[in-house]
PDB file of N, CA and C in Angstrom:
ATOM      1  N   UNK A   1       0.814  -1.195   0.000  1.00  0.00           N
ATOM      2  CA  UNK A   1       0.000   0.000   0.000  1.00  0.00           C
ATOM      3  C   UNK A   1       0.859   1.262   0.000  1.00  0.00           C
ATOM      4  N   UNK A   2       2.264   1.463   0.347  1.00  0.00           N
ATOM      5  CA  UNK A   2       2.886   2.110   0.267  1.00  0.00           C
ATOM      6  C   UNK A   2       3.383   3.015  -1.413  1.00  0.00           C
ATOM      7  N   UNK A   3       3.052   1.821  -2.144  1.00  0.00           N
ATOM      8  CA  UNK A   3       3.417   2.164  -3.608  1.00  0.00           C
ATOM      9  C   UNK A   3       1.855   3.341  -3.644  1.00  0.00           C
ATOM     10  N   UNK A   4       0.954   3.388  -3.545  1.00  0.00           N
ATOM     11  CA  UNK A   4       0.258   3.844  -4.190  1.00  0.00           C
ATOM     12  C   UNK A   4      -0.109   5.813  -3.580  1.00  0.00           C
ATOM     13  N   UNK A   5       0.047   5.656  -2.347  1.00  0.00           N
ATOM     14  CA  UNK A   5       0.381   7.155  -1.785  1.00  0.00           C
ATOM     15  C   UNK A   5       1.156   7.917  -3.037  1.00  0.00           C
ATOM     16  N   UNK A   6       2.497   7.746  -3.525  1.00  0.00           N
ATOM     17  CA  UNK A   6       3.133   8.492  -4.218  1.00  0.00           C
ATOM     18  C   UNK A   6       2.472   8.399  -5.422  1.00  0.00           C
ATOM     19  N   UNK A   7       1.877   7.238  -5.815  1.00  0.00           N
ATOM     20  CA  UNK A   7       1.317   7.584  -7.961  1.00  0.00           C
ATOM     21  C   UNK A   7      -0.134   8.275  -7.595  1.00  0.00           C
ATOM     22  N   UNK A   8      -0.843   8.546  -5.682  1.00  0.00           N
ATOM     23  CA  UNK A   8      -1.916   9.323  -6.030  1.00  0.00           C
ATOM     24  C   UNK A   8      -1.197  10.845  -5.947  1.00  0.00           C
ATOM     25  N   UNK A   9      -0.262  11.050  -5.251  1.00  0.00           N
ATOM     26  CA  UNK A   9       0.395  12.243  -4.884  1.00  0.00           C
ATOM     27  C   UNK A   9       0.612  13.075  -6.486  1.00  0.00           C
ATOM     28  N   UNK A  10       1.072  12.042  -7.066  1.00  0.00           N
ATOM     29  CA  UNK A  10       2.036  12.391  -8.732  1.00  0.00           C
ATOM     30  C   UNK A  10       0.650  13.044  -9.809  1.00  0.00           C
ATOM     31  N   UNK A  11      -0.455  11.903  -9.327  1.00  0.00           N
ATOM     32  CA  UNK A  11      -1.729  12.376 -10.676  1.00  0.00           C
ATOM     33  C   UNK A  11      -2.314  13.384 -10.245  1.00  0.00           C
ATOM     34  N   UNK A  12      -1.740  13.548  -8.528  1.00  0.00           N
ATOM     35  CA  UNK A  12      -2.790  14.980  -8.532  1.00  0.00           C
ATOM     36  C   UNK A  12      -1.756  16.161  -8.924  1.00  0.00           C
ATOM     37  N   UNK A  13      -0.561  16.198  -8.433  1.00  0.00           N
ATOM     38  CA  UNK A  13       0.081  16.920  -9.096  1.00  0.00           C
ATOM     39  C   UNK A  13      -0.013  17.136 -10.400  1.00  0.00           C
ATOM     40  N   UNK A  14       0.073  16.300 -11.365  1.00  0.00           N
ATOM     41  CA  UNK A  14      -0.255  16.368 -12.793  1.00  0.00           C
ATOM     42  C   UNK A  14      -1.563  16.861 -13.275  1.00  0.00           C
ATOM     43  N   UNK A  15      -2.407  16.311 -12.633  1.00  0.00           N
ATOM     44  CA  UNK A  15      -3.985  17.207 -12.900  1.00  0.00           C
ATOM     45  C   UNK A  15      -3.786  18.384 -12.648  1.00  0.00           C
ATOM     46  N   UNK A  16      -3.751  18.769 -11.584  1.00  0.00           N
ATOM     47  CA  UNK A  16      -3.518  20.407 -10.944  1.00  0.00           C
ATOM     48  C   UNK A  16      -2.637  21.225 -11.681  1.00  0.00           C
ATOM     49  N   UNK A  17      -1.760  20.840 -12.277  1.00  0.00           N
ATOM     50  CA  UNK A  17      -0.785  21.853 -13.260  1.00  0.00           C
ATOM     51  C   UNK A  17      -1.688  21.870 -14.792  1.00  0.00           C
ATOM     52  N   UNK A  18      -2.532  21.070 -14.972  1.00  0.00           N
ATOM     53  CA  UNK A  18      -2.971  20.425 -16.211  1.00  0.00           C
ATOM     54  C   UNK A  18      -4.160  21.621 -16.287  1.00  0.00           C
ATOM     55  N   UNK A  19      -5.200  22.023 -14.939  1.00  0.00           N
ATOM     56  CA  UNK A  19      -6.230  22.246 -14.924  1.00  0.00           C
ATOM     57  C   UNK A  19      -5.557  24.448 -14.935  1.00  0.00           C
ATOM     58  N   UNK A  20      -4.605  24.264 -14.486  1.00  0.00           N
ATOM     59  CA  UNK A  20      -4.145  25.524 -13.989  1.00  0.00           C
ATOM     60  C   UNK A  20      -3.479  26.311 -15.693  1.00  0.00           C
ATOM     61  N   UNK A  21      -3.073  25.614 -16.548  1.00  0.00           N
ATOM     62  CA  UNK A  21      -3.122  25.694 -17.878  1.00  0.00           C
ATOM     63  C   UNK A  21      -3.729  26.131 -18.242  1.00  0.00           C
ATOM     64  N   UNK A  22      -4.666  24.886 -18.378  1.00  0.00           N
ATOM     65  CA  UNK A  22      -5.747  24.966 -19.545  1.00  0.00           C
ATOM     66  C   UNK A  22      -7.045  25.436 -18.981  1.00  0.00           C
ATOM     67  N   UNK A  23      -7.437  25.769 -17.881  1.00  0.00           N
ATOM     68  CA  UNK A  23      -8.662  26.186 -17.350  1.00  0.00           C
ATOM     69  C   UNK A  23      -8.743  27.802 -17.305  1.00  0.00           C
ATOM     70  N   UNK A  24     -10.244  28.453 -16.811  1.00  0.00           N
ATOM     71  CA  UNK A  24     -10.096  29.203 -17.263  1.00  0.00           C
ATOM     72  C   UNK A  24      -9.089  30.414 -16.575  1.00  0.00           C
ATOM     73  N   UNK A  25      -9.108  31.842 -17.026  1.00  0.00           N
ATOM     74  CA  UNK A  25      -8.273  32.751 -16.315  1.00  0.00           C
ATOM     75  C   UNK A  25      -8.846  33.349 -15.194  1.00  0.00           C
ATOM     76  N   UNK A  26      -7.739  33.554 -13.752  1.00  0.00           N
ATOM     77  CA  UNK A  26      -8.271  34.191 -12.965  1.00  0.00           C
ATOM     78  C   UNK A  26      -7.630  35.687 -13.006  1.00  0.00           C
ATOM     79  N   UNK A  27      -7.248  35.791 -13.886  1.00  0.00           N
ATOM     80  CA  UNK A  27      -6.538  37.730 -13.771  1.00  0.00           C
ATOM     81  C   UNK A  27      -7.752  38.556 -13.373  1.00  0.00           C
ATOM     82  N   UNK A  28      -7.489  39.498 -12.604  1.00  0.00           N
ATOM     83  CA  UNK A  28      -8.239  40.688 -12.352  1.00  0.00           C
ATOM     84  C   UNK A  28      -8.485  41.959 -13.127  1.00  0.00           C
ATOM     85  N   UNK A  29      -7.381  41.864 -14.249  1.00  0.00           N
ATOM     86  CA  UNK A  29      -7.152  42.949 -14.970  1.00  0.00           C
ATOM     87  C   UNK A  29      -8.553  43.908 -15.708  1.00  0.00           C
ATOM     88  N   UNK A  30      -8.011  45.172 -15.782  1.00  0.00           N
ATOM     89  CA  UNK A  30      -9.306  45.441 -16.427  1.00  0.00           C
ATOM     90  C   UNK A  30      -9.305  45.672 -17.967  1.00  0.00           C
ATOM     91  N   UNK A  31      -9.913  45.901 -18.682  1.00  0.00           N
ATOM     92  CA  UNK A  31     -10.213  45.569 -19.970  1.00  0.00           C
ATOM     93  C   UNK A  31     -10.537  47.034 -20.345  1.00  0.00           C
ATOM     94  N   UNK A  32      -9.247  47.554 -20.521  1.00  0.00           N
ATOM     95  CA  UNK A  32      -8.962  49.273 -20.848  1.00  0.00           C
ATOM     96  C   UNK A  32      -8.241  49.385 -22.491  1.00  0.00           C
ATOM     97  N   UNK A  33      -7.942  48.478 -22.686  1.00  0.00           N
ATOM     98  CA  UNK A  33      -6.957  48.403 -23.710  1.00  0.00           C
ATOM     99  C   UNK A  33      -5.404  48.890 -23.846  1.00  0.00           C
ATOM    100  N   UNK A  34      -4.992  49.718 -25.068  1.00  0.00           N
ATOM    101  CA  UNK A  34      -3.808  50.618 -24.710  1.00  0.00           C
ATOM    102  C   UNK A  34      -3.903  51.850 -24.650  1.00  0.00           C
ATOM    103  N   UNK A  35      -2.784  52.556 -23.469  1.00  0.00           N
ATOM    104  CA  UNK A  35      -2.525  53.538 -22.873  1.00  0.00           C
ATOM    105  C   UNK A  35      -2.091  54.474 -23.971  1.00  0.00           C
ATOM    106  N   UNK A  36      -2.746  55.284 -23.919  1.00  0.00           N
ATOM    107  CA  UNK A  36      -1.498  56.561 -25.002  1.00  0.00           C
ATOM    108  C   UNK A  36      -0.381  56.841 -24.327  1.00  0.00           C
ATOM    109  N   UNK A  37       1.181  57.006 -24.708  1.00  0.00           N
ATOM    110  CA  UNK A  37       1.828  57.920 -24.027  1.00  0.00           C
ATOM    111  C   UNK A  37       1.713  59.545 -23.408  1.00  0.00           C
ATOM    112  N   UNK A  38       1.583  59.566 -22.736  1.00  0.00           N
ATOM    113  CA  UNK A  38       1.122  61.598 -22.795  1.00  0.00           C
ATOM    114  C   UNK A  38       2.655  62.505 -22.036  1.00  0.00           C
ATOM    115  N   UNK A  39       3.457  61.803 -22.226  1.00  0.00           N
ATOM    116  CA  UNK A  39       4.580  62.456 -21.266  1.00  0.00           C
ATOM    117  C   UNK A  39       5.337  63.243 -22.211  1.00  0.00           C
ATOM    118  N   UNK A  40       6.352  63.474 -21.877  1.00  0.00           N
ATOM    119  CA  UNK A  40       7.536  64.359 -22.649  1.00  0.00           C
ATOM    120  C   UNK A  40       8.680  63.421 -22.666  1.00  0.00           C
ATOM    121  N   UNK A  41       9.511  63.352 -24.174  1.00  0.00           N
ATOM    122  CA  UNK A  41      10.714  63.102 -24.468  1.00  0.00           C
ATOM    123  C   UNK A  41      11.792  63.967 -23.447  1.00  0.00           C
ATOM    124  N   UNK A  42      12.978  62.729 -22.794  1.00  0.00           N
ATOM    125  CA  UNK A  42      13.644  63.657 -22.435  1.00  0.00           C
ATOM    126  C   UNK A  42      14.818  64.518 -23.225  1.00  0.00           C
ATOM    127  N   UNK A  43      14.850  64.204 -24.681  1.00  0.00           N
ATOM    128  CA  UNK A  43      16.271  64.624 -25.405  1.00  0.00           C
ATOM    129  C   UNK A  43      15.287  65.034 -26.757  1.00  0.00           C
ATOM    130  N   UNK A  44      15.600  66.375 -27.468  1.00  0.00           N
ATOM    131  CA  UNK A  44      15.119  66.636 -28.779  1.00  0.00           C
ATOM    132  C   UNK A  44      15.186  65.609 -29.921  1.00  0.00           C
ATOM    133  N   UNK A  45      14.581  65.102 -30.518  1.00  0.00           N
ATOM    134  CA  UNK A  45      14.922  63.890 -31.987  1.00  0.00           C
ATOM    135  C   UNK A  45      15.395  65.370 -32.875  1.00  0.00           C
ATOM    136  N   UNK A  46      16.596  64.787 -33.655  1.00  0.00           N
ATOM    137  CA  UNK A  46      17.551  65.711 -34.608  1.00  0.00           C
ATOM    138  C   UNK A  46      16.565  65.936 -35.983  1.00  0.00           C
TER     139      UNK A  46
END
């Protein structure tokens, strides 16, 4: 019974990286798109 602790340990490891992939996203981000720059160059372009 000892053998089998580690191959359940291994498939859950393997599921859990599997599900963390391919499942869906948890980002919080918000959905602003892109930023304009609005600042100033620090050196004149020639």
């Amino acid at each position: 019974m000892n053998f089998i602790k580690p191959v359940k340990q291994a498939a859950q490891y393997v599921s859990e990286a599997f599900l963390r992939i391919f499942g869906p996203t948890d980002d919080s981000y918000p959905n602003v798109g892109v930023q304009p720059f609005e600042g100033r160059p620090n050196k004149k372009s020639a």
